[in-house]
N, C-alpha and C. Protein backbone atom coordinates (compact mmCIF):
# COMPACT_ATOMS: atom_id res chain seq x y z
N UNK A 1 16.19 52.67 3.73
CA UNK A 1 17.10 51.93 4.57
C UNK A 1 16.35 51.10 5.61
N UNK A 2 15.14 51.71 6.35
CA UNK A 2 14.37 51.16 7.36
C UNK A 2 14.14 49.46 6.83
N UNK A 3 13.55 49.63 5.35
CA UNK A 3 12.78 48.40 5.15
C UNK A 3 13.32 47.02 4.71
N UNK A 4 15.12 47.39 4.63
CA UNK A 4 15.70 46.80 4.30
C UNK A 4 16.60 46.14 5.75
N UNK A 5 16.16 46.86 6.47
CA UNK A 5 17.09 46.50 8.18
C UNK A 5 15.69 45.72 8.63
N UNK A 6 14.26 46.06 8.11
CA UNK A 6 13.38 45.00 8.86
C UNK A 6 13.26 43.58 7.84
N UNK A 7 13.58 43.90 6.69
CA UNK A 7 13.59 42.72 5.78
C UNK A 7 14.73 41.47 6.58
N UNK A 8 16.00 42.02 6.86
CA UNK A 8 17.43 41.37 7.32
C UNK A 8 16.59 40.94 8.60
N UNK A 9 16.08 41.43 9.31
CA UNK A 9 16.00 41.14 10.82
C UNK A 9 14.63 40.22 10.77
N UNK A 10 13.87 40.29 9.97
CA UNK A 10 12.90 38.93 9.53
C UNK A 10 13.56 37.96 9.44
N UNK A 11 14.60 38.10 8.38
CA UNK A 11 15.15 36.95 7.89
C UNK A 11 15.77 36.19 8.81
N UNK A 12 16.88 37.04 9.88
CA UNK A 12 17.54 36.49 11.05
C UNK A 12 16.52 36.25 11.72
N UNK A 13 15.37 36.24 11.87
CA UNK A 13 14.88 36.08 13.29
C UNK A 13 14.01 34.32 13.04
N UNK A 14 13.95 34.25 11.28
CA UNK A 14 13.45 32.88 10.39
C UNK A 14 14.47 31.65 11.23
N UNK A 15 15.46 32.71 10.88
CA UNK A 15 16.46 31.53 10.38
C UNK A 15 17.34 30.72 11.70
N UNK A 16 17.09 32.02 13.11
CA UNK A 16 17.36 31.35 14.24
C UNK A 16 15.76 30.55 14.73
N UNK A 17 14.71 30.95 14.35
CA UNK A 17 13.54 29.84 15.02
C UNK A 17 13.76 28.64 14.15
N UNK A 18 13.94 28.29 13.01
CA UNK A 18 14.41 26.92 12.31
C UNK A 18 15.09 26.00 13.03
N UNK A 19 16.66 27.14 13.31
CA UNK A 19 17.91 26.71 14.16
C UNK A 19 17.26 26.24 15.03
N UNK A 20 16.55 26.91 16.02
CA UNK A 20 16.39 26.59 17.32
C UNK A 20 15.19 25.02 17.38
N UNK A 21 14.50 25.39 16.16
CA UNK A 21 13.76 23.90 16.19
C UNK A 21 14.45 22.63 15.73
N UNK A 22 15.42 22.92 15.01
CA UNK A 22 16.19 21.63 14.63
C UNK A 22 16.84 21.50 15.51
N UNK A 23 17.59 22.10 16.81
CA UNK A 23 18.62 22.01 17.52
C UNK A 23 17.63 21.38 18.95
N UNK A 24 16.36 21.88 19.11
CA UNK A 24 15.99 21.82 20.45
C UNK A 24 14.56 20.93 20.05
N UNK A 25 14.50 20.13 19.32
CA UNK A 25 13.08 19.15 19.32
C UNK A 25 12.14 20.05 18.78
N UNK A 26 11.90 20.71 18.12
CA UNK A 26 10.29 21.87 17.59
C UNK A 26 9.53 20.58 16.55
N UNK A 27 8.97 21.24 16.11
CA UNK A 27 7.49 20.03 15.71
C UNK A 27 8.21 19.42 14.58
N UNK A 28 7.77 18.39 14.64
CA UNK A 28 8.00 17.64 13.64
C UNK A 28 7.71 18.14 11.98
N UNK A 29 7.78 17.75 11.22
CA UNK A 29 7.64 17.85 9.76
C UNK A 29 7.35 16.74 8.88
N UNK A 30 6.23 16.71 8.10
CA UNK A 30 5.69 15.77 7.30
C UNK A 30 6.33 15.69 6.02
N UNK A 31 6.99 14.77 5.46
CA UNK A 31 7.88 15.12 3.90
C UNK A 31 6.86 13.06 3.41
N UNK A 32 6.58 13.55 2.10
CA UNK A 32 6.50 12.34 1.34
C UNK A 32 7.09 11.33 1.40
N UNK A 33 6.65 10.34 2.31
CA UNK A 33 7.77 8.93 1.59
C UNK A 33 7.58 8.52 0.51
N UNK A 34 8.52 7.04 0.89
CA UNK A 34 8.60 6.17 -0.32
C UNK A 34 7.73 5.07 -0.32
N UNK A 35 6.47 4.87 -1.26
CA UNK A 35 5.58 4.12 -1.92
C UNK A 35 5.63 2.58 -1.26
N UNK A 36 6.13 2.31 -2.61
CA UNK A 36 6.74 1.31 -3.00
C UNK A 36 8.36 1.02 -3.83
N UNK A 37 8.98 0.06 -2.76
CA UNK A 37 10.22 0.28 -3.55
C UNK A 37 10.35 -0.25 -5.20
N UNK A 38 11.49 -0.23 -6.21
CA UNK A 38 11.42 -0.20 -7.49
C UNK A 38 11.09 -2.00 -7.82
N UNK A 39 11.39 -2.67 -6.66
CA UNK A 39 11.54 -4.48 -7.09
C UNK A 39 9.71 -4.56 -6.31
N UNK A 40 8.72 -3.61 -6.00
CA UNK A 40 7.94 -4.07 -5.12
C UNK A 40 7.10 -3.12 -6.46
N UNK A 41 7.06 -2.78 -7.09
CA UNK A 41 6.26 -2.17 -8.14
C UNK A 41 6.55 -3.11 -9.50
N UNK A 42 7.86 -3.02 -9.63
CA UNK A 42 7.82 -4.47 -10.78
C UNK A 42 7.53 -5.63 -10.57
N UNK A 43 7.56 -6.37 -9.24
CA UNK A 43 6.63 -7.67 -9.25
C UNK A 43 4.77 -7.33 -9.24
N UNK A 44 4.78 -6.18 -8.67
CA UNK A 44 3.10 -5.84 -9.08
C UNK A 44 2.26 -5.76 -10.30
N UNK A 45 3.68 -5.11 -10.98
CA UNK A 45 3.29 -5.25 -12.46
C UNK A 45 3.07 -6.32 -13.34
N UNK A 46 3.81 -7.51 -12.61
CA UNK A 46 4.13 -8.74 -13.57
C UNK A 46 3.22 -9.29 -12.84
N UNK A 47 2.76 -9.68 -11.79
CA UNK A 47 1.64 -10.02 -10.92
C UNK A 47 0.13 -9.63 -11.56
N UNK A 48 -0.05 -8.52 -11.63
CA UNK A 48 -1.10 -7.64 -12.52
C UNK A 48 -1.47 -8.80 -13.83
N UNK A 49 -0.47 -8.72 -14.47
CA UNK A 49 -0.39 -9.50 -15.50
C UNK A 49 -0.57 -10.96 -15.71
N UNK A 50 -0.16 -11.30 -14.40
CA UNK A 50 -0.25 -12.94 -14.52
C UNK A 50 -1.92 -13.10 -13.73
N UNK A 51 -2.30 -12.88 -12.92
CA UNK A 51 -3.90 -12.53 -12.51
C UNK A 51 -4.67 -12.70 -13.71
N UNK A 52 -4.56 -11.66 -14.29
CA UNK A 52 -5.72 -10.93 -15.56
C UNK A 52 -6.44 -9.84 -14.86
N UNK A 53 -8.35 -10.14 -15.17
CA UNK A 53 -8.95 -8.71 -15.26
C UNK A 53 -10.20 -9.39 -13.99
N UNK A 54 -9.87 -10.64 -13.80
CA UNK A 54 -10.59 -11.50 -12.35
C UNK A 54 -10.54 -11.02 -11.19
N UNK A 55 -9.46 -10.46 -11.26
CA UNK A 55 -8.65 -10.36 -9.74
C UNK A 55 -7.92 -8.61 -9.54
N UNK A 56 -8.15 -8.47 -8.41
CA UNK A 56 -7.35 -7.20 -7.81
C UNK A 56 -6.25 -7.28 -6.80
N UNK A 57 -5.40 -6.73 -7.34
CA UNK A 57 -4.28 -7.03 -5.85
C UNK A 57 -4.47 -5.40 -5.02
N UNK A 58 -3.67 -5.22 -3.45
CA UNK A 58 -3.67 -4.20 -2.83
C UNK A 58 -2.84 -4.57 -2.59
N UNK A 59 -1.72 -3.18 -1.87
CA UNK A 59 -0.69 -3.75 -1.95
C UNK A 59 -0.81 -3.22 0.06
N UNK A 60 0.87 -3.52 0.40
CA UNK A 60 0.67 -3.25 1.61
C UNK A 60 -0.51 -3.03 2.98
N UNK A 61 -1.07 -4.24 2.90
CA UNK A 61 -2.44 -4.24 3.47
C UNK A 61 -1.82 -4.38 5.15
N UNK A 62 -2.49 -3.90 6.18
CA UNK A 62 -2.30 -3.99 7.44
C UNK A 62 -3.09 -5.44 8.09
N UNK A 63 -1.94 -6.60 8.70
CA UNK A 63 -2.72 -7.53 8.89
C UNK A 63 -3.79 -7.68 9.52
N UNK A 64 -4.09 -6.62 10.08
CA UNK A 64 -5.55 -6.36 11.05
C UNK A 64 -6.54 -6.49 10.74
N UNK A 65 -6.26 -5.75 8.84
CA UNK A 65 -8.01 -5.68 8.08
C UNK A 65 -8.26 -6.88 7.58
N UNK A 66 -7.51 -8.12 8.22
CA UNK A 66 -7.50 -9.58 7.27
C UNK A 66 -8.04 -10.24 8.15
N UNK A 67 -7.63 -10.25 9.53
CA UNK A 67 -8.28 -11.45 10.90
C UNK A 67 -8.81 -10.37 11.75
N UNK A 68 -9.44 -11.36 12.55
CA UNK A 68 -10.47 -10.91 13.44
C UNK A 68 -10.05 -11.98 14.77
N UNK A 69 -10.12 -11.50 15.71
CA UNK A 69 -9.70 -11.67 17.63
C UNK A 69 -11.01 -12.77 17.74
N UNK A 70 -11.06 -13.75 18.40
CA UNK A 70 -11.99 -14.11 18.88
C UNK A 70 -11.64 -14.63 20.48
N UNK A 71 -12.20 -13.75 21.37
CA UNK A 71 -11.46 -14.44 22.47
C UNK A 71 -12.36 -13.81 23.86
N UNK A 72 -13.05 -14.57 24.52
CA UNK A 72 -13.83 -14.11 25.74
C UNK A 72 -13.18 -12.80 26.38
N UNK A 73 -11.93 -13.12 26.60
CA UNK A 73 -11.28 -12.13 28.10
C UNK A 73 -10.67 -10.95 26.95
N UNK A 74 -10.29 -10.03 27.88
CA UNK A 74 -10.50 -8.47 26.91
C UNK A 74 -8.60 -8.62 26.98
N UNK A 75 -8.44 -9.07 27.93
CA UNK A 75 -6.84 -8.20 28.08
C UNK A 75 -6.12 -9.51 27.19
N UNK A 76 -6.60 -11.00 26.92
CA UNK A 76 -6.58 -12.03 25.83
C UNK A 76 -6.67 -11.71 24.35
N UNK A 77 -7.83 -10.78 24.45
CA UNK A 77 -7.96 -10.50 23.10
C UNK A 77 -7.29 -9.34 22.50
N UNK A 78 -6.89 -8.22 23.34
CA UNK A 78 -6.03 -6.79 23.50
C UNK A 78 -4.37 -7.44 23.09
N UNK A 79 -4.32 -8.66 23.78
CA UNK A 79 -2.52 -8.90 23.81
C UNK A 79 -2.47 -9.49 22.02
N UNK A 80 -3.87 -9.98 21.40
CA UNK A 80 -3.81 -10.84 20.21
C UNK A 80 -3.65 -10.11 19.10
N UNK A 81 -4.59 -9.07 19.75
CA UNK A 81 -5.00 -8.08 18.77
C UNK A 81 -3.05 -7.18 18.24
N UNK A 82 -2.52 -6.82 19.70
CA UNK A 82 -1.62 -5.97 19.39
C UNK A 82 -0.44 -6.71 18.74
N UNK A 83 -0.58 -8.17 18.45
CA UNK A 83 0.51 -9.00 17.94
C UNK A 83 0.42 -8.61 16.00
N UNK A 84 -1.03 -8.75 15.83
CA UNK A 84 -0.84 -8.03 14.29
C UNK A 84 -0.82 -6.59 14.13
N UNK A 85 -1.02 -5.66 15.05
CA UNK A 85 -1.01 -4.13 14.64
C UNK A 85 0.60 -3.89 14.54
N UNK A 86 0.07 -2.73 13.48
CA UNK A 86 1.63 -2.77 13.39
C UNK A 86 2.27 -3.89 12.33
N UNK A 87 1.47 -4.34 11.99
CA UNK A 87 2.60 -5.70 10.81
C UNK A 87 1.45 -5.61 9.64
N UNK A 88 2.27 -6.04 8.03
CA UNK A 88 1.38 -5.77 6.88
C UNK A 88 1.70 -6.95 6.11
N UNK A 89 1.21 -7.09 5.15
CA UNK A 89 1.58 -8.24 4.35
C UNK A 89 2.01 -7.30 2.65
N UNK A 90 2.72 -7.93 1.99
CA UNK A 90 3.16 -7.25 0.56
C UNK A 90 1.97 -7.06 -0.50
N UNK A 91 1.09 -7.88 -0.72
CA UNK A 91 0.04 -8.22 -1.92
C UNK A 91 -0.97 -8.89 -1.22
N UNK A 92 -2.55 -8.72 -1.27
CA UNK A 92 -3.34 -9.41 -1.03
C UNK A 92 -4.12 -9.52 -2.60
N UNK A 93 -4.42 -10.85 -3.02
CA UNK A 93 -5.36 -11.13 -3.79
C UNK A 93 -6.57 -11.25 -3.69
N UNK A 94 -7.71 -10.33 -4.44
CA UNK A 94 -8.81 -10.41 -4.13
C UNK A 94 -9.72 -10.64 -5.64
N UNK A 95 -10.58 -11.15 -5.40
CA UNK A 95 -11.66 -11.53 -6.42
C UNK A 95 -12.30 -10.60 -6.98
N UNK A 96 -12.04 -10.08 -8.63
CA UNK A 96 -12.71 -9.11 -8.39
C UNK A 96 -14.07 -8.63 -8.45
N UNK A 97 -15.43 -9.52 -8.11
CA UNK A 97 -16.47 -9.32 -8.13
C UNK A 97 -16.82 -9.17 -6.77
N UNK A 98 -16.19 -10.09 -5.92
CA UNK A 98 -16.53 -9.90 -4.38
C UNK A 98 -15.79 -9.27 -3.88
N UNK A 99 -14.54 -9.11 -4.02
CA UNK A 99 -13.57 -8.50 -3.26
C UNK A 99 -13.49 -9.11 -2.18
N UNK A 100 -13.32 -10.25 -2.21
CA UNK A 100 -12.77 -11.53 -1.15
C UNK A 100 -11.12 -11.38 -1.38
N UNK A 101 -10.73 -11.69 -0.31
CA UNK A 101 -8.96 -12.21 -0.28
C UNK A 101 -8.84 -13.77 -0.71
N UNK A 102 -8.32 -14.01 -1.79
CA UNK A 102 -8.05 -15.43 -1.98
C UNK A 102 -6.59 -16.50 -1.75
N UNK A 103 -5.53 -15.07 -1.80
CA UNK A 103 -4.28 -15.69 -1.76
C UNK A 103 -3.86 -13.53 -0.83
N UNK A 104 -2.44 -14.43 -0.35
CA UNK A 104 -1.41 -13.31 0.17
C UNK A 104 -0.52 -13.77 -0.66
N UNK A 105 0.32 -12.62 -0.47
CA UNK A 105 1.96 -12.91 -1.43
C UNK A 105 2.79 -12.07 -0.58
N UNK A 106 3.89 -12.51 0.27
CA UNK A 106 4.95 -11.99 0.84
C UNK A 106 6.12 -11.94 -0.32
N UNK A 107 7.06 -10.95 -0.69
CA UNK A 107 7.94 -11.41 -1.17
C UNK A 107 9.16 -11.17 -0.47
N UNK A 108 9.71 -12.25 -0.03
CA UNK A 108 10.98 -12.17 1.10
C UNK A 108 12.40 -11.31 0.56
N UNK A 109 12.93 -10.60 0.81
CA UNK A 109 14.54 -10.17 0.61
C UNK A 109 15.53 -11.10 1.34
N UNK A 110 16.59 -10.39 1.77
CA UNK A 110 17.88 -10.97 2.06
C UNK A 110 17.17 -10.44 4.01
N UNK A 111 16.19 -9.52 4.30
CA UNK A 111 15.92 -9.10 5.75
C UNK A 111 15.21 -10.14 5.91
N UNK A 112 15.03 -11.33 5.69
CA UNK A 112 13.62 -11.79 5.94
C UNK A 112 14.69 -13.30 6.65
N UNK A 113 15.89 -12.85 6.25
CA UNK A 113 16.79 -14.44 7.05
C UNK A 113 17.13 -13.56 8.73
N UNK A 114 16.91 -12.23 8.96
CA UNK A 114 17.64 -11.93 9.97
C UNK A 114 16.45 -12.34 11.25
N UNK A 115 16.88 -12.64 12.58
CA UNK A 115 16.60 -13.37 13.37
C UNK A 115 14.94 -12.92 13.59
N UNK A 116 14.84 -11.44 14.34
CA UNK A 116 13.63 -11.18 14.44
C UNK A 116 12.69 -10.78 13.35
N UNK A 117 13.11 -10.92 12.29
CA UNK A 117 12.25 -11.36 10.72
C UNK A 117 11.95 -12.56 10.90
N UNK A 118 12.62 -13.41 11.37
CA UNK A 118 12.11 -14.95 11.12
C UNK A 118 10.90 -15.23 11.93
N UNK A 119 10.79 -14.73 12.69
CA UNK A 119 9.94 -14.23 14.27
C UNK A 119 8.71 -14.23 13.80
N UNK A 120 8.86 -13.36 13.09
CA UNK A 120 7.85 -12.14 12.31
C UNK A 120 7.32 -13.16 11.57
N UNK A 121 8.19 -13.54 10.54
CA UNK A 121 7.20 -14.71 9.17
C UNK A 121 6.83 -15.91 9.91
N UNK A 122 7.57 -16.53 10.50
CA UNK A 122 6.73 -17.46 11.67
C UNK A 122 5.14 -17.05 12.06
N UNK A 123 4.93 -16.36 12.77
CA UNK A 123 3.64 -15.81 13.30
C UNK A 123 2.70 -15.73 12.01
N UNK A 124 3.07 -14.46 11.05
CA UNK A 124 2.59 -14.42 10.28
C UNK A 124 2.10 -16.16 9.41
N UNK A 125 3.04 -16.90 9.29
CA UNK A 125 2.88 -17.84 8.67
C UNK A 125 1.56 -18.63 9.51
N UNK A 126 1.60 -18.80 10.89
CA UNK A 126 0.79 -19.07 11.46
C UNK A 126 -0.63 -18.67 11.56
N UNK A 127 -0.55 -17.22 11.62
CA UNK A 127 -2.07 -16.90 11.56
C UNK A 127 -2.69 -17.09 10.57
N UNK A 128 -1.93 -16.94 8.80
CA UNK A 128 -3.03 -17.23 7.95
C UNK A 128 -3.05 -18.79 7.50
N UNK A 129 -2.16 -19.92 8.08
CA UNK A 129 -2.97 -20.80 8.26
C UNK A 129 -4.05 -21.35 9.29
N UNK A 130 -4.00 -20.78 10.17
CA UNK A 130 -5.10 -20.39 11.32
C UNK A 130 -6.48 -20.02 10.58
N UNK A 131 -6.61 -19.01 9.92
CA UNK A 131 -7.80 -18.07 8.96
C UNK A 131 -7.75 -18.92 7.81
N UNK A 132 -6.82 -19.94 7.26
CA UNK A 132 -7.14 -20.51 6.24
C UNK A 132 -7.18 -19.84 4.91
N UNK A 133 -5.98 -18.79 5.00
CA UNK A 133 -6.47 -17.96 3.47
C UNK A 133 -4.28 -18.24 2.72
N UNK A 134 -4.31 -19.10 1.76
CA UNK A 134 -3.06 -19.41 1.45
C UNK A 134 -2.14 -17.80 1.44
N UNK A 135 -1.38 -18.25 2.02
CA UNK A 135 0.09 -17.15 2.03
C UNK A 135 1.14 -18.10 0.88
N UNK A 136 1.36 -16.97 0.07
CA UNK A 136 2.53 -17.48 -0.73
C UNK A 136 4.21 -16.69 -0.59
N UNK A 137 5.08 -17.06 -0.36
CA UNK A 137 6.17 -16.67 -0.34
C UNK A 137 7.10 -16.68 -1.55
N UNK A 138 7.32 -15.48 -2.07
CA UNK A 138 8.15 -15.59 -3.33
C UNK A 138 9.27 -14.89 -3.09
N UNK A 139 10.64 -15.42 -3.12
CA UNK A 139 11.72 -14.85 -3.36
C UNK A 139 11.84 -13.68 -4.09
N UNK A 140 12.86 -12.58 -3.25
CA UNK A 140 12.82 -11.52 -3.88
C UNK A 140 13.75 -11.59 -5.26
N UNK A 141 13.72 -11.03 -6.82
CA UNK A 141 14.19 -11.35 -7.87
C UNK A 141 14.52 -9.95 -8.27
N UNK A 142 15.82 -9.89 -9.19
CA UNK A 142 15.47 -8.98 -10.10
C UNK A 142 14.81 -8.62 -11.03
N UNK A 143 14.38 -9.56 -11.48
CA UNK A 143 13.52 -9.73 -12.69
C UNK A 143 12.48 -11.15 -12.75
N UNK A 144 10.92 -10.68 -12.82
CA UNK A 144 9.78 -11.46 -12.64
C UNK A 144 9.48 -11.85 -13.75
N UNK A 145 8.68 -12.79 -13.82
CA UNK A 145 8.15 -13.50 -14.53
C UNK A 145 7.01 -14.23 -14.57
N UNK A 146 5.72 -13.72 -15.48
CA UNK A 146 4.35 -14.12 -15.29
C UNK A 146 4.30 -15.67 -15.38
N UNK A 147 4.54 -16.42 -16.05
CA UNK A 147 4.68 -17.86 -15.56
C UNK A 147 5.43 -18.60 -14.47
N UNK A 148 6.45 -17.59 -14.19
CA UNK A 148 7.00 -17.61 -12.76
C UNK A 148 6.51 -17.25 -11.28
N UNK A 149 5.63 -16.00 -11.69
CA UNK A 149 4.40 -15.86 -10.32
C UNK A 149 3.52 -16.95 -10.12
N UNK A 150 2.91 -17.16 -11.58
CA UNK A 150 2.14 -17.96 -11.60
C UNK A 150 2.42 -19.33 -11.10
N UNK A 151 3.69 -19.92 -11.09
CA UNK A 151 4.18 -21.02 -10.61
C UNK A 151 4.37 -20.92 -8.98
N UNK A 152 4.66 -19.89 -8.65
CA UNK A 152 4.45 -19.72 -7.00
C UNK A 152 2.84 -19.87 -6.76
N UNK A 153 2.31 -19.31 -7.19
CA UNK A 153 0.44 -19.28 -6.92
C UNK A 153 -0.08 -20.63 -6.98
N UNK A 154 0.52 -21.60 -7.71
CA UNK A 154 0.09 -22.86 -8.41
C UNK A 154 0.29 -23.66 -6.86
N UNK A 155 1.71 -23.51 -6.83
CA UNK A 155 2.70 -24.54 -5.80
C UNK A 155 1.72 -23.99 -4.67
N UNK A 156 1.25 -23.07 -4.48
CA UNK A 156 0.19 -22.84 -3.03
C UNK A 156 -1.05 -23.56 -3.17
N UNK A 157 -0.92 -24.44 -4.46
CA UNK A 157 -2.76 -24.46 -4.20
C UNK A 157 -3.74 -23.96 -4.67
N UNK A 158 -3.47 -22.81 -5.36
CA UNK A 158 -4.52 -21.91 -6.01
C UNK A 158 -4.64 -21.50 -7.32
N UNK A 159 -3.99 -22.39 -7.80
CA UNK A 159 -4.03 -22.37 -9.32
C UNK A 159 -5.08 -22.37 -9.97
N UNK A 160 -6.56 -23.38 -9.67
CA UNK A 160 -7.53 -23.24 -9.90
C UNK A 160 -8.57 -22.27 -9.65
N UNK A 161 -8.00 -21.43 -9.47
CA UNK A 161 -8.50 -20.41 -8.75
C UNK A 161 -8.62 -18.94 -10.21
N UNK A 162 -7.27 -19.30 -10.82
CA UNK A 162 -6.75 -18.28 -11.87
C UNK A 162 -7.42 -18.50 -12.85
N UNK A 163 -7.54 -17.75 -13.70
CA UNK A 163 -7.92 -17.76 -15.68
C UNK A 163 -6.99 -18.19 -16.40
N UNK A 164 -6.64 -19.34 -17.39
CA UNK A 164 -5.76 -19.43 -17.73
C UNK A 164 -5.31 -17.84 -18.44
N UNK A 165 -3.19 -18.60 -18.63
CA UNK A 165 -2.70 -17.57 -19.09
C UNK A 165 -2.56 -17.13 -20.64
N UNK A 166 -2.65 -16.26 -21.03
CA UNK A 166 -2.91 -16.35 -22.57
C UNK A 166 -1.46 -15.57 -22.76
N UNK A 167 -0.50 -16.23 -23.81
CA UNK A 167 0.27 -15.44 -24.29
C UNK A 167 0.22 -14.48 -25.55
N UNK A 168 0.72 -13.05 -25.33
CA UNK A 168 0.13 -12.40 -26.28
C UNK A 168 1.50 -12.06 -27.69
């Protein structure tokens, strides 16, 4: 009988410290997010494809690891710095022998018309013509298309840049 009244009184004593952490702020908890959403893995895929075996994409890159601050005064370069932390871009294209960035690829949704999104792609739009590394903007789709990426990549400028496409 004992081990079964300390088994119950474990259990109650679990199940009010849980209570009491969900009810009163107790530590946080780490659970898996989400990746990549299902339209941000199928343009990667068709992207993948329209590239070839030249090029590497990454996905969700932090705009930080792309520019660099140049600016005498500290609290100048602190306010510049904290304008990209915190913000990422969708796809960076990189070369794949050097692993240079040659192109970005944003692909916009239906969030990208709301006010402080526009904010956001503004700036963004600004700095990487600032750094000089083409940003491409592709509408978000249900369904991609490798001569269709490829026609966004082109319209930026960087077409010469690609292998032609071979259909298989």
């Amino acid at each position: 009988m004992l081990p079964y009244m300390l088994l119950i009184l474990g259990l109650a004593i679990l199940f009010f410290a849980n209570l009491k952490g969900a009810l009163f702020g107790g530590s946080a908890r780490y659970v898996r997010g989400r990746f990549l959403t299902r339209n941000e893995k199928d343009f990667l895929a068709v992207l993948d494809e329209a590239l070839g075996s030249n090029y590497r994409v990454f996905v969700q890159v932090r705009l930080a690891e792309l520019v660099e601050v140049k600016c005498g005064v500290a609290t100048k370069r602190q306010a510049a710095l904290n304008k990209v932390f915190g913000k990422s871009v969708d796809y960076v294209i990189c070369s794949a022998g050097a692993w240079e960035p040659v192109a970005v690829i944003e692909v916009d949704d239906r969030s990208h018309l709301l006010p402080g999104r526009k904010a956001r792609d503004e700036f963004v739009n600004r700095v990487f013509a600032e750094i000089g590394l083409p940003l491409v903007r592709v509408p978000a789709q249900r369904v991609y298309s490798v001569l269709g990426v490829r026609s966004a990549l082109a319209s930026a400028g960087i077409e010469g840049r690609l292998l032609p496409y071979q259909v298989r």
